[in-house]
Protein backbone atom coordinates (compact mmCIF):
# COMPACT_ATOMS: atom_id res chain seq x y z
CA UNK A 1 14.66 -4.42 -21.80
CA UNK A 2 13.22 -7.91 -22.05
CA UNK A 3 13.78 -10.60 -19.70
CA UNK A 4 12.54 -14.17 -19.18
CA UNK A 5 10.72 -15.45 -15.79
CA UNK A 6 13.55 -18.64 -14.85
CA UNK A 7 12.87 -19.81 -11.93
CA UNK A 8 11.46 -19.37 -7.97
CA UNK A 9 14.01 -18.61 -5.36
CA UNK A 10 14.05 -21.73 -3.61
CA UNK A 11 15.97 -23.89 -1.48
CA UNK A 12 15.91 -27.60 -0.51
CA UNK A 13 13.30 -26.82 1.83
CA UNK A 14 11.62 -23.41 1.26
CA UNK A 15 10.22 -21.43 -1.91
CA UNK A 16 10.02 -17.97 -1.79
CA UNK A 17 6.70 -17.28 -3.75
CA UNK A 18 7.48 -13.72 -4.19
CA UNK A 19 11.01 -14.13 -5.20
CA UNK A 20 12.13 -15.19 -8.49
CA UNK A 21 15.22 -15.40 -10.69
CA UNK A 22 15.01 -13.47 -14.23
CA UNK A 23 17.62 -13.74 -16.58
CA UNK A 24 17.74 -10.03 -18.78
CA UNK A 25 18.68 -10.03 -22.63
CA UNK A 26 22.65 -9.29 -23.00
CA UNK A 27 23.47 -9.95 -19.17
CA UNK A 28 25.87 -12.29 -19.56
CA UNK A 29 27.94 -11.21 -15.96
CA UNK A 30 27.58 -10.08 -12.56
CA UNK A 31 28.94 -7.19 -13.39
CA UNK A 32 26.44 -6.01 -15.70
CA UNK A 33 23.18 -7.35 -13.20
CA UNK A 34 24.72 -5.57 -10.92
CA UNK A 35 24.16 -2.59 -12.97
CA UNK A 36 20.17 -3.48 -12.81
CA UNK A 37 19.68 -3.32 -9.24
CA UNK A 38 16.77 -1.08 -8.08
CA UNK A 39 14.95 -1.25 -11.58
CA UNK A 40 11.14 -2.28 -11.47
CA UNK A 41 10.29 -4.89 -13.65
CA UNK A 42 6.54 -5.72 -15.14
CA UNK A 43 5.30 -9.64 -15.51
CA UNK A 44 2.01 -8.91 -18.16
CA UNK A 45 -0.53 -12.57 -18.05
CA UNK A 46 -2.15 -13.80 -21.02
CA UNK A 47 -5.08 -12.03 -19.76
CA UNK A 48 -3.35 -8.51 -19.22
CA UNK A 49 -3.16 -8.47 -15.71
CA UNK A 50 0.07 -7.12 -14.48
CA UNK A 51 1.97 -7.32 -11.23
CA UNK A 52 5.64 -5.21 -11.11
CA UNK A 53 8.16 -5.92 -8.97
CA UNK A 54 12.02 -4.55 -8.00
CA UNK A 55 15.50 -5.95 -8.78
CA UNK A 56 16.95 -6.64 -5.07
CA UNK A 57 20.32 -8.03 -6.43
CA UNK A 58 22.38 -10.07 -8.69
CA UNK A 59 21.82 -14.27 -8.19
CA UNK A 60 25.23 -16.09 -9.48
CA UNK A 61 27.77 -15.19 -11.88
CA UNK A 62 26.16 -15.45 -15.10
CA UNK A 63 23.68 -12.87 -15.00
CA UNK A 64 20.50 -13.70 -13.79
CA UNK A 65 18.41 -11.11 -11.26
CA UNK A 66 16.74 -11.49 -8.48
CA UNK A 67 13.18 -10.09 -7.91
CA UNK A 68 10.65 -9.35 -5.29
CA UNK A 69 7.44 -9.46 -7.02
CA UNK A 70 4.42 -7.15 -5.03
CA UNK A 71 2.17 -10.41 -5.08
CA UNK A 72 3.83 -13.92 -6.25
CA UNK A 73 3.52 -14.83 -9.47
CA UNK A 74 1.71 -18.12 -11.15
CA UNK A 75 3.49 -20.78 -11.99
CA UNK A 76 2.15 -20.34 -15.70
CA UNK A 77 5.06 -17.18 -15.64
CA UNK A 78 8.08 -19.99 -15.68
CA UNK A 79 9.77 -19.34 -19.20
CA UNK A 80 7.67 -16.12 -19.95
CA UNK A 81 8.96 -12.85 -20.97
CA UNK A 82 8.69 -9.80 -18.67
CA UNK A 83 9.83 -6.35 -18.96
CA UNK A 84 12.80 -4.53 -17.04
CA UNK A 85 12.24 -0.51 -16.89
């Protein structure tokens, strides 16, 4: 299942530089994220490097993931696609 890179977790004062939100094709609810929890997911770079990481739970209501990448991420991977197995 495909999925696009959104965002770091972050708050006012603190990013999380493993952490990011994803949002998955056809999640459109918490319910169905929910359903995604535990699943590894695989962030490819241009130059076919790639670093995997684990759904830890659902962000909001709307859908998106979050995930706990095994190294952080660039910031090149904002708006990307990765892939949810």
């Amino acid at each position: 299942m495909k999925a696009i890179v959104v965002q770091f977790r972050r708050g006012i004062k603190h990013v999380r530089p493993r952490q990011f939100l994803i949002q998955p094709e056809k999640c459109n609810s918490k319910k169905e994220a929910l359903k995604l929890i535990g699943k590894s997911v695989e962030w490819t770079s241009p130059a076919g490097k790639k670093i995997t990481g684990k759904i830890t739970m659902a962000h909001g209501i709307k859908g998106l993931v979050r995930v706990v990448f095994d190294k952080g991420l660039p910031g090149q991977a904002l708006t990307t696609e990765a892939e949810i197995k």
